[in-house]
Protein backbone atom coordinates (compact mmCIF):
# COMPACT_ATOMS: atom_id res chain seq x y z
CA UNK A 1 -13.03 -1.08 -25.89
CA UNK A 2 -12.46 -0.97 -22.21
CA UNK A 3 -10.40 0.39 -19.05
CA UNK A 4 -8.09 -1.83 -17.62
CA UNK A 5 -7.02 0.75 -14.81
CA UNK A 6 -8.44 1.89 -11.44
CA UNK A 7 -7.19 4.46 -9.86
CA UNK A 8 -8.52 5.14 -6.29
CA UNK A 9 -6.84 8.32 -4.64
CA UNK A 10 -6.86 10.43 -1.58
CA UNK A 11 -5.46 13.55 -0.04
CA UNK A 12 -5.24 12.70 3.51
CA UNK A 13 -6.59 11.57 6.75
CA UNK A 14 -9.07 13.56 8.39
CA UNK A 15 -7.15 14.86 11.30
CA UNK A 16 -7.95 12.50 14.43
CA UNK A 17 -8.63 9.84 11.95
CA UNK A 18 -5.27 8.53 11.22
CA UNK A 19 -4.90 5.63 13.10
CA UNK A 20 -8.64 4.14 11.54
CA UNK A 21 -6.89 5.20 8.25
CA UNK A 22 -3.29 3.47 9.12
CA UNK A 23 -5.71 0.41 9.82
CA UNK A 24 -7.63 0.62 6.93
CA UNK A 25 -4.79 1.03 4.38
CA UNK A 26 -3.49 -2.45 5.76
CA UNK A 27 -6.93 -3.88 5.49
CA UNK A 28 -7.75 -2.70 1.69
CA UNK A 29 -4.36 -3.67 0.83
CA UNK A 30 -4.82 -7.41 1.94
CA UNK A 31 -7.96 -7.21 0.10
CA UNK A 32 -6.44 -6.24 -2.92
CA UNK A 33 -3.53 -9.09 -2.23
CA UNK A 34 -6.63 -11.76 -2.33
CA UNK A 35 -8.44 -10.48 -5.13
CA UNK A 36 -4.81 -10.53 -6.89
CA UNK A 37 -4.29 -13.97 -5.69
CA UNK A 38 -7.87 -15.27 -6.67
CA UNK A 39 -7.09 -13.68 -10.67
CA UNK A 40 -9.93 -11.26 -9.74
CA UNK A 41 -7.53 -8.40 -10.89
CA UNK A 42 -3.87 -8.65 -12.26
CA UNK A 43 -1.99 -6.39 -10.03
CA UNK A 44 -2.11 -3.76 -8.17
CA UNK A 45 0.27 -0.99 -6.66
CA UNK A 46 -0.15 2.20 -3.61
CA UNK A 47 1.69 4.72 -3.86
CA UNK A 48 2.49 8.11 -1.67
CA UNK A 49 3.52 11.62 -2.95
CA UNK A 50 6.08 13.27 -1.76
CA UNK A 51 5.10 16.13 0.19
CA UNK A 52 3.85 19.04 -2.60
CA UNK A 53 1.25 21.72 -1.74
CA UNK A 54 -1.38 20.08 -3.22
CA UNK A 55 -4.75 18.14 -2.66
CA UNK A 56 -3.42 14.00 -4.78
CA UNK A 57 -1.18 12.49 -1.64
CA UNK A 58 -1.62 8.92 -2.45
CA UNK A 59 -3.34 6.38 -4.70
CA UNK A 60 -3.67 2.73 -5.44
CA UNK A 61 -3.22 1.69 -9.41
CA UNK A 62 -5.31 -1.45 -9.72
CA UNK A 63 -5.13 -3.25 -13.00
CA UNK A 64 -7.15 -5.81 -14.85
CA UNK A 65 -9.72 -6.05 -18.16
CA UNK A 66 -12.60 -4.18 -18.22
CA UNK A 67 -14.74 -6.91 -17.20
CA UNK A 68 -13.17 -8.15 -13.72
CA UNK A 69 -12.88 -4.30 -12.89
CA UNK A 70 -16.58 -3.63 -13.91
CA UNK A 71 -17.24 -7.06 -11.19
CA UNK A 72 -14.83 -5.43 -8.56
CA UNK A 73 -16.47 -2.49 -8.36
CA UNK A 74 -19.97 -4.28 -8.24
CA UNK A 75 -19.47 -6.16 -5.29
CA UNK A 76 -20.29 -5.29 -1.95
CA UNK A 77 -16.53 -5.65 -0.31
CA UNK A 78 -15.47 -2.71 -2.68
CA UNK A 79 -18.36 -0.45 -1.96
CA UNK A 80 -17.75 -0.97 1.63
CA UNK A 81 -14.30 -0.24 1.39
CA UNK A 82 -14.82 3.02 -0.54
CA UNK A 83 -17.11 4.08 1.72
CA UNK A 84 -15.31 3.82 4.97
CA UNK A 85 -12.28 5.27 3.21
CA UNK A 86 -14.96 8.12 2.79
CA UNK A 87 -15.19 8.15 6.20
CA UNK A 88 -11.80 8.64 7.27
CA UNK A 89 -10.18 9.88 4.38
CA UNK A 90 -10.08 13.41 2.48
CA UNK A 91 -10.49 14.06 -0.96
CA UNK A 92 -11.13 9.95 -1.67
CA UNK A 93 -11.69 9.70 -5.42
CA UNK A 94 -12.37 7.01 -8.11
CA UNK A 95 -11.04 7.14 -11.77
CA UNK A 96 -11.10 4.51 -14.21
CA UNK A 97 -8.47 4.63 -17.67
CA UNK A 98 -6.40 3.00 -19.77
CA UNK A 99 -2.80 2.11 -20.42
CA UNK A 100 -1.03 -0.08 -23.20
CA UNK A 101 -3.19 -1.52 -25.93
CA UNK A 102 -5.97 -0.12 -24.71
CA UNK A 103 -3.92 3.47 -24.39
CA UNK A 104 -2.71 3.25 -28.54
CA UNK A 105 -6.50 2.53 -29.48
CA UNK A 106 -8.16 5.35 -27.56
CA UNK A 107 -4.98 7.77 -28.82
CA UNK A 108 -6.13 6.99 -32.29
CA UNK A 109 -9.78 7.51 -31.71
CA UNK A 110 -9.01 10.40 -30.64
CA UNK A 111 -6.34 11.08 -33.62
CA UNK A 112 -9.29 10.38 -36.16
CA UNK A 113 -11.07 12.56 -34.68
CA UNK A 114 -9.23 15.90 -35.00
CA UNK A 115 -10.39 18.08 -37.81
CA UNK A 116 -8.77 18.48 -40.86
């Protein structure tokens, strides 16, 4: 059984920073377009919060099987990106999950595994 989400989030810029970050955003998300259009992942999706006090202020949901995500996250291009989103970025965070199929099968391993 594998993930078939990644979730890479942020808080915000680092303050002088947000123009390289503006740039950036456009940059990973035309990466993300080609590995989309190549089938290297199915979709993807950003997304910003709305304003609320705390330290999650945006994210990108990228999905695909376990195995194209495990090769995404392999290659060079994504390590680079990550790390100059380090650079610029505050509270940068990677999180890999599940949703649908995958979702129902880890909710019943973890049903079978509440004591009776």
């Amino acid at each position: 059984m594998g993930t078939n989400i990644v979730f890479f989030a942020w808080n915000r810029p680092i303050p002088g920073r947000e123009q390289i970050s503006s740039e950036h955003f456009n940059e990973f998300t035309a990466y993300l377009t080609g590995l989309q259009q190549s089938g290297a992942i199915d979709s993807f999706e950003p997304a910003f919060l709305e304003p609320h006090g705390g330290d999650l202020n945006g994210f990108f949901l990228i999905r695909a099987d376990t195995a194209r995500l495990d090769a995404m996250m392999a290659n060079k291009e994504w390590v680079t990106h990550i790390a100059r989103a380090s650079s610029h970025l505050e509270g940068t965070g990677t999180l890999r999950g599940v949703t649908g199929e995958a979702l129902m099968e880890r909710m019943g391993i973890w049903r079978d595994a509440i004591p009776t």
